[in-house]
PDB file of N, CA and C in Angstrom:
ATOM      1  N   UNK A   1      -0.205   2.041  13.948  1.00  0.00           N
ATOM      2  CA  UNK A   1      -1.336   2.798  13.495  1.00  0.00           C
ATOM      3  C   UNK A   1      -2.164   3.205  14.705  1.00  0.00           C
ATOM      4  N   UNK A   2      -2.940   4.260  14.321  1.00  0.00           N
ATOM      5  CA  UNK A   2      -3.562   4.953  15.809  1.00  0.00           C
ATOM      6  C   UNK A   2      -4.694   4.387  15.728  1.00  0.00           C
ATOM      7  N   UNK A   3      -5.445   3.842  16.972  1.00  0.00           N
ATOM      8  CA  UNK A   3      -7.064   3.894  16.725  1.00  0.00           C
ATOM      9  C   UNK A   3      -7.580   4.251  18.063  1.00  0.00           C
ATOM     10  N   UNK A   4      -8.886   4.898  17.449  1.00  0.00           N
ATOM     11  CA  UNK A   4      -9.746   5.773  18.679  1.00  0.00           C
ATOM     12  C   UNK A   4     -10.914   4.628  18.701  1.00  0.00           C
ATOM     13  N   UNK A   5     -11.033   4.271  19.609  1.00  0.00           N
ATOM     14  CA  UNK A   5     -12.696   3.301  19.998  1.00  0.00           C
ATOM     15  C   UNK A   5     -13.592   4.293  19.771  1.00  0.00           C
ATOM     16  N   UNK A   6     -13.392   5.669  20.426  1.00  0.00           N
ATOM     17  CA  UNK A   6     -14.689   6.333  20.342  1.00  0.00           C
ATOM     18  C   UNK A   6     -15.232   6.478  19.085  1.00  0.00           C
ATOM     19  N   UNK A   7     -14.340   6.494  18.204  1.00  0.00           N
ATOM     20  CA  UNK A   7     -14.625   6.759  16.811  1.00  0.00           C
ATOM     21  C   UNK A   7     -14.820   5.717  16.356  1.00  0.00           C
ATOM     22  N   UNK A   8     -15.222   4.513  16.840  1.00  0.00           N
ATOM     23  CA  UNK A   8     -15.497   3.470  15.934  1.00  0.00           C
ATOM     24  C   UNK A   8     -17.090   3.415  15.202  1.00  0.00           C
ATOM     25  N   UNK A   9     -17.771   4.165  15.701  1.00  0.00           N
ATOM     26  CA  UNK A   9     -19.074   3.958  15.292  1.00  0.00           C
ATOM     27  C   UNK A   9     -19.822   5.489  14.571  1.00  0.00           C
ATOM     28  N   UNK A  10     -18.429   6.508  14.310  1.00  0.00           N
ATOM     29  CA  UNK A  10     -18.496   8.007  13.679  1.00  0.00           C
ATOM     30  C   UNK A  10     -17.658   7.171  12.163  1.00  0.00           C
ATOM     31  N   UNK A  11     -18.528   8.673  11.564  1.00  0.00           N
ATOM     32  CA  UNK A  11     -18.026   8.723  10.225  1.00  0.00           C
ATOM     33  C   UNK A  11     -16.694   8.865   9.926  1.00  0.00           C
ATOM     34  N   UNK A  12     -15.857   8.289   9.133  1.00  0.00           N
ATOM     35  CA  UNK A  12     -14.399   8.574   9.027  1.00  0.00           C
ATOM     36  C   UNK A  12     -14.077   8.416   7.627  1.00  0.00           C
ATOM     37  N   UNK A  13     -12.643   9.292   7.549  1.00  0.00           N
ATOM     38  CA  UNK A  13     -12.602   8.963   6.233  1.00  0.00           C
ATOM     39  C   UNK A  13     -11.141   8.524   6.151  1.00  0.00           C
ATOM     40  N   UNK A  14     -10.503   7.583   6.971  1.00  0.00           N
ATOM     41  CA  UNK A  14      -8.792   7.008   6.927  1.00  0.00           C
ATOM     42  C   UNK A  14      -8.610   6.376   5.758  1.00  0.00           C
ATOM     43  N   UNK A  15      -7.380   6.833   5.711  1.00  0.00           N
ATOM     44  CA  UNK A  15      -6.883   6.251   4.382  1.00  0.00           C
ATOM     45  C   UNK A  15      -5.451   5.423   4.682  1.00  0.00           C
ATOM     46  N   UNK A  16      -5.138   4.332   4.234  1.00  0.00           N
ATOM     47  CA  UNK A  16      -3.891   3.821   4.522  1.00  0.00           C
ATOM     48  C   UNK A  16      -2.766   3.711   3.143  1.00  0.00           C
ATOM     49  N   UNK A  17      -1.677   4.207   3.524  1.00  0.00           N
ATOM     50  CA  UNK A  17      -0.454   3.775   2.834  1.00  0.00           C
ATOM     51  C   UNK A  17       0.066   2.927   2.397  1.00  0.00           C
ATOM     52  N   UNK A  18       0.260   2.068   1.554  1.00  0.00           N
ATOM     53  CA  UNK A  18       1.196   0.471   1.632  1.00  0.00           C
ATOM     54  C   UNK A  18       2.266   0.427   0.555  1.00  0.00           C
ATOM     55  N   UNK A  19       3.348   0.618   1.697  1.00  0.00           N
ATOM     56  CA  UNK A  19       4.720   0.394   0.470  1.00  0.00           C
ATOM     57  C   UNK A  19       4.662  -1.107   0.132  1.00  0.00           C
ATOM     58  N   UNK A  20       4.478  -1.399  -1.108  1.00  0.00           N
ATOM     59  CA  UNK A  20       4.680  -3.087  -1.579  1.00  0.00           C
ATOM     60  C   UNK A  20       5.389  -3.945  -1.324  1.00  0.00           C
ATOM     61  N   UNK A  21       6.535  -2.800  -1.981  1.00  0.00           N
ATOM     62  CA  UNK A  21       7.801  -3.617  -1.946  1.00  0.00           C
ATOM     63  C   UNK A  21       8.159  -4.171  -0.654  1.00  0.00           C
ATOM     64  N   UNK A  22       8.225  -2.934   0.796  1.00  0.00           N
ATOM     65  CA  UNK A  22       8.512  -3.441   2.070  1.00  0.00           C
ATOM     66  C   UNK A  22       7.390  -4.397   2.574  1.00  0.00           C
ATOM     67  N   UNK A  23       6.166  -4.084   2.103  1.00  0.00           N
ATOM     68  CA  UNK A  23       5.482  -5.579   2.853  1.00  0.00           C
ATOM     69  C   UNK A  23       5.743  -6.737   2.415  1.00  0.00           C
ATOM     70  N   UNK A  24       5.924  -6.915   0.456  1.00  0.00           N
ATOM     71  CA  UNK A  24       6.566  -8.199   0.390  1.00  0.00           C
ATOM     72  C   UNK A  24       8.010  -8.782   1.086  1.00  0.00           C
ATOM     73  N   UNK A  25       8.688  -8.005   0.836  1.00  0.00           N
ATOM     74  CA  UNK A  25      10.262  -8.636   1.470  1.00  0.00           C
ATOM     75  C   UNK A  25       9.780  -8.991   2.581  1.00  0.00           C
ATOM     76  N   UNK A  26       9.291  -7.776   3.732  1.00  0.00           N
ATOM     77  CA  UNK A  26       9.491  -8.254   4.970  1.00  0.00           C
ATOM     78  C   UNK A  26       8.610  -9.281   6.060  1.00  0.00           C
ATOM     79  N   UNK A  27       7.620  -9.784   4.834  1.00  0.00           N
ATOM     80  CA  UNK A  27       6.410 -11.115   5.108  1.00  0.00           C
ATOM     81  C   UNK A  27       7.426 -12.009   4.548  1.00  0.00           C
ATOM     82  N   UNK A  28       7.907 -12.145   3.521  1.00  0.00           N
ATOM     83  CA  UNK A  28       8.852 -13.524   2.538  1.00  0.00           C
ATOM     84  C   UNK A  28       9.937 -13.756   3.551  1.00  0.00           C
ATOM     85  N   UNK A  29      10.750 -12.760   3.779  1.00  0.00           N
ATOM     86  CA  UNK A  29      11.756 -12.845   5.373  1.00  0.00           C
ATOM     87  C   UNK A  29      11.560 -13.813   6.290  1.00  0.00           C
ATOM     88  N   UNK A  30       9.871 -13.818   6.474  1.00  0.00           N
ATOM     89  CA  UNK A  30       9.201 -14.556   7.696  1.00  0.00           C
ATOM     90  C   UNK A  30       8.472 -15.421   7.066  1.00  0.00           C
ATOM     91  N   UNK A  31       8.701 -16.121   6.325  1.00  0.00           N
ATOM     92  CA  UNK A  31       8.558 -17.293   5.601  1.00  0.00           C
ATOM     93  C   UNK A  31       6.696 -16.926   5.337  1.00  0.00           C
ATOM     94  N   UNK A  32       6.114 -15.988   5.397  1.00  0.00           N
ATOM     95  CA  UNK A  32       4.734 -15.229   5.492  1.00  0.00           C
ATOM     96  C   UNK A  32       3.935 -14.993   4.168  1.00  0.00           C
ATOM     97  N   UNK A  33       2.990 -15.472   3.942  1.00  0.00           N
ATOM     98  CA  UNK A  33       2.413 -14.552   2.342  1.00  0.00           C
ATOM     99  C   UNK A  33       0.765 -13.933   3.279  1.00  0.00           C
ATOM    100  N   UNK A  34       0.898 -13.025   2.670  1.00  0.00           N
ATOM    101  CA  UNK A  34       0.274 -12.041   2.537  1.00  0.00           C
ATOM    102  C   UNK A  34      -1.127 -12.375   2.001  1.00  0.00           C
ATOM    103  N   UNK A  35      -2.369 -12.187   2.541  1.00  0.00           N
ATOM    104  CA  UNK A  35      -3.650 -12.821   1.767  1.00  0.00           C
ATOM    105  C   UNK A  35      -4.403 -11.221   0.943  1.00  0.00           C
ATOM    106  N   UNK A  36      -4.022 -10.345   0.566  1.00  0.00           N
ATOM    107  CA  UNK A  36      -4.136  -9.152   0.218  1.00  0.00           C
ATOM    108  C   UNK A  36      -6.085  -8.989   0.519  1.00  0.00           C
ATOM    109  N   UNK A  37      -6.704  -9.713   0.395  1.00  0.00           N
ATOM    110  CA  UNK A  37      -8.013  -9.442   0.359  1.00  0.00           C
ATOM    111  C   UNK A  37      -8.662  -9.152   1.661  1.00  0.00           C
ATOM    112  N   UNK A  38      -8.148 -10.605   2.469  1.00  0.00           N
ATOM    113  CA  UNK A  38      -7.874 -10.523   4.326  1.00  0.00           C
ATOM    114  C   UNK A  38      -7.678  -9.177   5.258  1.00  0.00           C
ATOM    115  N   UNK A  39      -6.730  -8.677   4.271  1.00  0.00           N
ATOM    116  CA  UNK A  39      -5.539  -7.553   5.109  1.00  0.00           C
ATOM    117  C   UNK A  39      -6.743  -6.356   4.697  1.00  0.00           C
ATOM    118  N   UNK A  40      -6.955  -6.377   3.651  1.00  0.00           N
ATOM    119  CA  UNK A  40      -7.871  -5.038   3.212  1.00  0.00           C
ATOM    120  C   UNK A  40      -9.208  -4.914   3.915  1.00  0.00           C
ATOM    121  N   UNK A  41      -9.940  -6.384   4.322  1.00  0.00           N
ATOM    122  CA  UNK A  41     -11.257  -6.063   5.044  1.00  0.00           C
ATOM    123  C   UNK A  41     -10.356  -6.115   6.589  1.00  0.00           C
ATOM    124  N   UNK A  42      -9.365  -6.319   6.857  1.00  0.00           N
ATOM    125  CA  UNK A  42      -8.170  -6.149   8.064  1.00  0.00           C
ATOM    126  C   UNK A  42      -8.339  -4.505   7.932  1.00  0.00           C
ATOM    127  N   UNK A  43      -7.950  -4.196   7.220  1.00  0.00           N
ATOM    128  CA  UNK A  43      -7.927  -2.372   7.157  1.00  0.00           C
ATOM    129  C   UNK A  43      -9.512  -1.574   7.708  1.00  0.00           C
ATOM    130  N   UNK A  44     -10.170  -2.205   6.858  1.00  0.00           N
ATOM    131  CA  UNK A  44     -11.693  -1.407   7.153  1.00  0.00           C
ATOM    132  C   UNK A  44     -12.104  -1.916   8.162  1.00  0.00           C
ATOM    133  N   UNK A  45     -11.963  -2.547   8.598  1.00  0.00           N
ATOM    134  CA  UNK A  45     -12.721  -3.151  10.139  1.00  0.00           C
ATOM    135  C   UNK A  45     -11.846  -2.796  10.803  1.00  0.00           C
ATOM    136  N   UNK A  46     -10.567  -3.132  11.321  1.00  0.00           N
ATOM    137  CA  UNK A  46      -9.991  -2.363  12.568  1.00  0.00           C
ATOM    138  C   UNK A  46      -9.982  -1.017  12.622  1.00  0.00           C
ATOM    139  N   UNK A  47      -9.343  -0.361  11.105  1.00  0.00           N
ATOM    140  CA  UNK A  47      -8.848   0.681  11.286  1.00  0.00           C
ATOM    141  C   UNK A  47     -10.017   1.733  10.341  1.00  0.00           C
ATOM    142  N   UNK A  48     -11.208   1.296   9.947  1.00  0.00           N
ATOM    143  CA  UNK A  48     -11.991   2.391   9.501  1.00  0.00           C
ATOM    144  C   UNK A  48     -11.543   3.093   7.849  1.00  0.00           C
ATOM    145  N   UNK A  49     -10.465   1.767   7.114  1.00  0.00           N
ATOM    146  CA  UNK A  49     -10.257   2.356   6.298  1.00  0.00           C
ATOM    147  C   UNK A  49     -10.777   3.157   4.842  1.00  0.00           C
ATOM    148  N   UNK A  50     -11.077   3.710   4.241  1.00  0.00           N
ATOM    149  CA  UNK A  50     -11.854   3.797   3.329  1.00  0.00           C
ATOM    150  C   UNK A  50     -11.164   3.822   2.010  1.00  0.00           C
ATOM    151  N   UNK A  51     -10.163   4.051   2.018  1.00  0.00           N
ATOM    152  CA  UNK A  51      -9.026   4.452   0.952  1.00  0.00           C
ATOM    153  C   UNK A  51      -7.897   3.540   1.206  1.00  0.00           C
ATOM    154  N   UNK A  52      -7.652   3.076   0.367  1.00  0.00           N
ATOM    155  CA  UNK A  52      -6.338   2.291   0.910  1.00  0.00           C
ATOM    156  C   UNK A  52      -5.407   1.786  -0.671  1.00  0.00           C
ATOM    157  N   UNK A  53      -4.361   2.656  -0.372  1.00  0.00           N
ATOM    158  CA  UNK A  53      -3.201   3.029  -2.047  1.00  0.00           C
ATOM    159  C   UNK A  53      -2.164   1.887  -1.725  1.00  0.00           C
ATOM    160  N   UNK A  54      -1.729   1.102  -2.951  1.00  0.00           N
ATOM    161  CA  UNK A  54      -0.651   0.307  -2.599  1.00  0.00           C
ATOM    162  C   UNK A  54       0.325   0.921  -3.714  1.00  0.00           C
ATOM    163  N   UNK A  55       1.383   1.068  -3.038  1.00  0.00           N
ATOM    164  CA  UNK A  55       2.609   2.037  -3.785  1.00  0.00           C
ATOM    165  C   UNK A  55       3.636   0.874  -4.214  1.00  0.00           C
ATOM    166  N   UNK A  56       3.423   0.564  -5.390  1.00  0.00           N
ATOM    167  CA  UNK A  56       5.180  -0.158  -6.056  1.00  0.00           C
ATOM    168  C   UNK A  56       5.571   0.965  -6.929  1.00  0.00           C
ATOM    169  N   UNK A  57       7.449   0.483  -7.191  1.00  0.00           N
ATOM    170  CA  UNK A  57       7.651   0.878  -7.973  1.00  0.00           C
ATOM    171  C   UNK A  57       7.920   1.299  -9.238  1.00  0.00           C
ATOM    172  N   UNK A  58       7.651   0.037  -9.706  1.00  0.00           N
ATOM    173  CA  UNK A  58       7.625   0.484 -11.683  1.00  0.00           C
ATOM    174  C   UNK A  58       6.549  -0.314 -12.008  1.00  0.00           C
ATOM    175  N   UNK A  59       6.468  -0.277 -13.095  1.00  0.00           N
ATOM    176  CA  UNK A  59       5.736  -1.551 -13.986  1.00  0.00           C
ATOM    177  C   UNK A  59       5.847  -2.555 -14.466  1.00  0.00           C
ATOM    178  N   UNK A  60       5.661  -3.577 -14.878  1.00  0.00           N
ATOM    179  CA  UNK A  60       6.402  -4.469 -15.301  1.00  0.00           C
ATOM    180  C   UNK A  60       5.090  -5.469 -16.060  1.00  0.00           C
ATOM    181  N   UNK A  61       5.226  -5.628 -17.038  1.00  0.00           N
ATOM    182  CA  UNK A  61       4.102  -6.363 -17.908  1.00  0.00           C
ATOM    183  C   UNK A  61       4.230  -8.107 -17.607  1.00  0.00           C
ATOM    184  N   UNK A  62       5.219  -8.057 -16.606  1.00  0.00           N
ATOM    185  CA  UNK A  62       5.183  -9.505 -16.370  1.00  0.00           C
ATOM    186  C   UNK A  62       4.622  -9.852 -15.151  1.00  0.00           C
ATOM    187  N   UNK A  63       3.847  -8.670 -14.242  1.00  0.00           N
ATOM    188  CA  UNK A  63       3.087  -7.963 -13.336  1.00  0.00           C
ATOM    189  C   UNK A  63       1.851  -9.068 -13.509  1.00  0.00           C
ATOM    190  N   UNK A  64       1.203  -8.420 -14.651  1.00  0.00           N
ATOM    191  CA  UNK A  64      -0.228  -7.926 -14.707  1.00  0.00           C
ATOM    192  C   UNK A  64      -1.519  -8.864 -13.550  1.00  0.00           C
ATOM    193  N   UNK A  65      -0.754 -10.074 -13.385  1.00  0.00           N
ATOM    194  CA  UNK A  65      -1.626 -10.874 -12.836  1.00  0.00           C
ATOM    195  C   UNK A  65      -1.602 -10.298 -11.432  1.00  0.00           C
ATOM    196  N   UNK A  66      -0.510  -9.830 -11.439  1.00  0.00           N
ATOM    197  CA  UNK A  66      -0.421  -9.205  -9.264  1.00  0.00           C
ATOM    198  C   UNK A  66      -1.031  -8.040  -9.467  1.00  0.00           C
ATOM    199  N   UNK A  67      -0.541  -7.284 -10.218  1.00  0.00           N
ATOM    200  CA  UNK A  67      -1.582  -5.852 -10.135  1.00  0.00           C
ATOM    201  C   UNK A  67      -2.737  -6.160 -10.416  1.00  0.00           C
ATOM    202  N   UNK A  68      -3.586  -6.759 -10.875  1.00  0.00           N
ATOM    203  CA  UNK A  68      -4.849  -7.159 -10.940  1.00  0.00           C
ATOM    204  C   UNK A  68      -5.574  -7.348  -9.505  1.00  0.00           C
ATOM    205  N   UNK A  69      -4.318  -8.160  -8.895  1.00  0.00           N
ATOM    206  CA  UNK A  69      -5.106  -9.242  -7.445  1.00  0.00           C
ATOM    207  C   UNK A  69      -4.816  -7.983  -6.626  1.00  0.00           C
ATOM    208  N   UNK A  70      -4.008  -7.178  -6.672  1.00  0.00           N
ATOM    209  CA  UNK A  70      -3.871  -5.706  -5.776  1.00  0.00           C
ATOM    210  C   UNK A  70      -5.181  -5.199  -5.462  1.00  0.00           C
ATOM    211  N   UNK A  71      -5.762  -4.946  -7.193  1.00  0.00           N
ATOM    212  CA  UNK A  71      -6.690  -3.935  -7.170  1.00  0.00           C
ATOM    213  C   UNK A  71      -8.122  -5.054  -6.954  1.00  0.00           C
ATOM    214  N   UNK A  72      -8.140  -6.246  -7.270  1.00  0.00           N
ATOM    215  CA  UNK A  72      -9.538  -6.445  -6.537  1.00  0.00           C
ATOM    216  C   UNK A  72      -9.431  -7.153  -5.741  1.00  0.00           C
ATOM    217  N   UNK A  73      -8.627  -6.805  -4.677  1.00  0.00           N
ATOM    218  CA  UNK A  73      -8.614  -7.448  -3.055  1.00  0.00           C
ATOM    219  C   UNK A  73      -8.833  -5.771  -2.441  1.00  0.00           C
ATOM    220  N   UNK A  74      -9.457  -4.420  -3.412  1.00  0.00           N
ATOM    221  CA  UNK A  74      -9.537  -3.109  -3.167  1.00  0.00           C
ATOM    222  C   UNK A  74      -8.605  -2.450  -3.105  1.00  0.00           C
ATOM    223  N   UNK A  75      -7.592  -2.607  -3.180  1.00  0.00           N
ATOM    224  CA  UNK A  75      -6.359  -1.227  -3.042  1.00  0.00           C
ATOM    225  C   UNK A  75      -6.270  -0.232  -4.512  1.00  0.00           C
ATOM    226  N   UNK A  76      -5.607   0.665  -3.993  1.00  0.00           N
ATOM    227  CA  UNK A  76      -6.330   1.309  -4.674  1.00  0.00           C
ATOM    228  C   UNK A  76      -4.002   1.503  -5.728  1.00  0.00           C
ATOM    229  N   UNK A  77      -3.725   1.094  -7.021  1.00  0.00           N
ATOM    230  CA  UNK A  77      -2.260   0.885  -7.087  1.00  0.00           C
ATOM    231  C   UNK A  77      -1.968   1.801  -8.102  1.00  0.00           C
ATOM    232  N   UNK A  78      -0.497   2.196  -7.056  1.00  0.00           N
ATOM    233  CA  UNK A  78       0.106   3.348  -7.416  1.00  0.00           C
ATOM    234  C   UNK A  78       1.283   3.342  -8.224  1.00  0.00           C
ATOM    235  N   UNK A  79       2.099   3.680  -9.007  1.00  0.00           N
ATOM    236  CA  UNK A  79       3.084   2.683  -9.663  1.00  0.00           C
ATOM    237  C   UNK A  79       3.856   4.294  -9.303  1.00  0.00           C
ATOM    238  N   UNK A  80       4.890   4.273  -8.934  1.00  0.00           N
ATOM    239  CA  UNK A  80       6.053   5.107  -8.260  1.00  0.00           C
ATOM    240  C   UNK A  80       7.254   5.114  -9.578  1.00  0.00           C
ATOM    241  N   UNK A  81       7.290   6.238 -10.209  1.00  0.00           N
ATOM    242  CA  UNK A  81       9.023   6.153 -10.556  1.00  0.00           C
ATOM    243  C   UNK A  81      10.099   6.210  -9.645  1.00  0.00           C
ATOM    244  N   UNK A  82      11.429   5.402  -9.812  1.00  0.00           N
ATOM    245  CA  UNK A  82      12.563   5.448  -9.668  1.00  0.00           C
ATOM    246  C   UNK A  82      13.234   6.679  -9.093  1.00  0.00           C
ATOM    247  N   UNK A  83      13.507   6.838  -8.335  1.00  0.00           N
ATOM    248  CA  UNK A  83      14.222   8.361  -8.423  1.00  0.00           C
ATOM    249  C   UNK A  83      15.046   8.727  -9.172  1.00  0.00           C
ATOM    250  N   UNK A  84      15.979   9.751 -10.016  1.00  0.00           N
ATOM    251  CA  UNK A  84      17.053   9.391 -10.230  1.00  0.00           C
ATOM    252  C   UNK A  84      18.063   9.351  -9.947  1.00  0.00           C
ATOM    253  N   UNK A  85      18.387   9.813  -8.256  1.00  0.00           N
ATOM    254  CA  UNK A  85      19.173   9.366  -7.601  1.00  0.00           C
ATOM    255  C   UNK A  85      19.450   8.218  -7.239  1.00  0.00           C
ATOM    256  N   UNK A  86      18.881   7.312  -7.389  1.00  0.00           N
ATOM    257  CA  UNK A  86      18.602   6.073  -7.087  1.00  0.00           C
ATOM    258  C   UNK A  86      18.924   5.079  -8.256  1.00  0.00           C
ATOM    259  N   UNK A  87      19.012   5.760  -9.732  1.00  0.00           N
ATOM    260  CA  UNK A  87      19.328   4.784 -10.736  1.00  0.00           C
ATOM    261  C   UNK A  87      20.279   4.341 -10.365  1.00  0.00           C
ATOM    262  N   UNK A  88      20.255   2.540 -10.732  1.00  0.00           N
ATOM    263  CA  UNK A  88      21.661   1.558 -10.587  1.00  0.00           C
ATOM    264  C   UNK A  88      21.171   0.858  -9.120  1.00  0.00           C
ATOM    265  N   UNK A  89      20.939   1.628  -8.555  1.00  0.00           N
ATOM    266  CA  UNK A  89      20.932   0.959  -6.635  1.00  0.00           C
ATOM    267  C   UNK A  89      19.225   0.479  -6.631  1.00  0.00           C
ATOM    268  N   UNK A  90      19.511  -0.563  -5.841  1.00  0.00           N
ATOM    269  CA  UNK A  90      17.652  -1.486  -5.691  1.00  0.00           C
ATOM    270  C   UNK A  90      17.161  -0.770  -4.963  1.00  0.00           C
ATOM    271  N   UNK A  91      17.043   0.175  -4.067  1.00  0.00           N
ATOM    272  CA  UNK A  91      15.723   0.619  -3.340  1.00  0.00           C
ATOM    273  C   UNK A  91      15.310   2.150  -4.278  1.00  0.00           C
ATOM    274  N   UNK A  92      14.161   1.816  -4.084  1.00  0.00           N
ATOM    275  CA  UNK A  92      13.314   2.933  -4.973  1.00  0.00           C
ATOM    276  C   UNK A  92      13.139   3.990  -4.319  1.00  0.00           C
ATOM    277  N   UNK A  93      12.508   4.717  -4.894  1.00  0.00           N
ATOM    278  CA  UNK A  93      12.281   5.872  -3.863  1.00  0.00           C
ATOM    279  C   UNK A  93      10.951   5.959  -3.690  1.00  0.00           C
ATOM    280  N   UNK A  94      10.081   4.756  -3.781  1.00  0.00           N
ATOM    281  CA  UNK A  94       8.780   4.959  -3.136  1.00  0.00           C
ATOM    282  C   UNK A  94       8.191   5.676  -1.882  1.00  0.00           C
ATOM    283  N   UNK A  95       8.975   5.333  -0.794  1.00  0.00           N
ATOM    284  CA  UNK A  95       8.737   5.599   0.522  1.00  0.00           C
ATOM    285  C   UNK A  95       8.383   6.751   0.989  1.00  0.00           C
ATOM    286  N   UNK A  96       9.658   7.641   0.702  1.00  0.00           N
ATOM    287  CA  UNK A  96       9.538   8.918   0.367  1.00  0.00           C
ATOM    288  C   UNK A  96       8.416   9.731   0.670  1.00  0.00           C
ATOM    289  N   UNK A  97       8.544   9.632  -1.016  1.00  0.00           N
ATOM    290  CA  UNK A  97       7.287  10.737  -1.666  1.00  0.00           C
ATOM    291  C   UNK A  97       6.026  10.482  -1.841  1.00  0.00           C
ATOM    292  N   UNK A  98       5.741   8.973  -1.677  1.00  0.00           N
ATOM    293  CA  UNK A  98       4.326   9.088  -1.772  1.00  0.00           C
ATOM    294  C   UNK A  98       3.603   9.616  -0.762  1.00  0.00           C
ATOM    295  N   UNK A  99       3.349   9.375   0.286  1.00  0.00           N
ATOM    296  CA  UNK A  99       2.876  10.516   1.782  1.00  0.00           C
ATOM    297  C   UNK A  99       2.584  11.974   0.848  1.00  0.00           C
ATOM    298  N   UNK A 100       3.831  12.056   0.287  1.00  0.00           N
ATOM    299  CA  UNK A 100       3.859  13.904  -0.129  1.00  0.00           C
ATOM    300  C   UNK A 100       2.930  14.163  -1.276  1.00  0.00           C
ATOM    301  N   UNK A 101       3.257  13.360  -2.105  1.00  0.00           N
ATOM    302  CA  UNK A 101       2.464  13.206  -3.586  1.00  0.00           C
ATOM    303  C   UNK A 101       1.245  12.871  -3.906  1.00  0.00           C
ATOM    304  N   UNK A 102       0.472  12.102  -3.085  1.00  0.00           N
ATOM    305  CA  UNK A 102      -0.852  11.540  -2.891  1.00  0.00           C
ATOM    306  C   UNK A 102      -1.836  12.008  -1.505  1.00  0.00           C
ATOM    307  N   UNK A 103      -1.167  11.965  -0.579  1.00  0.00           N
ATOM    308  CA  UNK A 103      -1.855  12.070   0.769  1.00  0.00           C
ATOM    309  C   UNK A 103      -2.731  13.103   0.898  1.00  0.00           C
ATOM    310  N   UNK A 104      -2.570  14.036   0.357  1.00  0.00           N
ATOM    311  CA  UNK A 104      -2.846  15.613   0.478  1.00  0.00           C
ATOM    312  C   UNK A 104      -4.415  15.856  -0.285  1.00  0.00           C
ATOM    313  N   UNK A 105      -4.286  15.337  -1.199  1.00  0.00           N
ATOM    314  CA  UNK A 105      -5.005  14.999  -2.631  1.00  0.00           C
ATOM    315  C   UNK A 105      -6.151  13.717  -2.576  1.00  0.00           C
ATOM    316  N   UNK A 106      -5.893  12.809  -2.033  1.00  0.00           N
ATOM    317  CA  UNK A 106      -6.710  11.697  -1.821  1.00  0.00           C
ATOM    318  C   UNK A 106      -8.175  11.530  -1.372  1.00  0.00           C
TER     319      UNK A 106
END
């Protein structure tokens, strides 16, 4: 991620990305959990964030307790369909399109 010092004390309006899925695997990999609330005042203090979207990909009603702790540790959660190129195979097509689908708009 980029950061300008000079701009630390100007108005900004950054917004950050977070594919879910790849931050869980690749913290659990490293035997790592994730404090989601930590990472988010982690976002606004280093990086000036103001917006900050966490992208999974489906829903799942057996969720509700994580999407909850998503959204009040502040993120702001995005629930991604499947591609359908992608039906049958585990990686989603989150990655992608959200940049394209949200970023613009936000």
């Amino acid at each position: 991620m980029w950061y300008n010092k000079d701009m630390a004390n100007k108005e900004t309006h950054n917004q950050a990305f977070v594919d879910g899925q790849n931050l869980y695997m690749n913290t659990k990999a490293s035997n790592w959990v994730v404090d989601l609330k930590k990472f988010r005042i982690y976002l606004k203090d280093q990086y000036h964030i103001d917006k900050a979207y966490y992208f999974l990909g489906a829903v799942d009603d057996n969720n509700q307790s994580l999407y909850e702790l998503i959204q009040e540790a502040g993120f702001i959660l995005i629930f991604r369909e499947h591609s359908q190129a992608m039906v049958g195979k585990k990686k989603g097509n989150v990655d992608t399109d959200s940049f394209h689908d949200h970023g613009k708009n936000c």
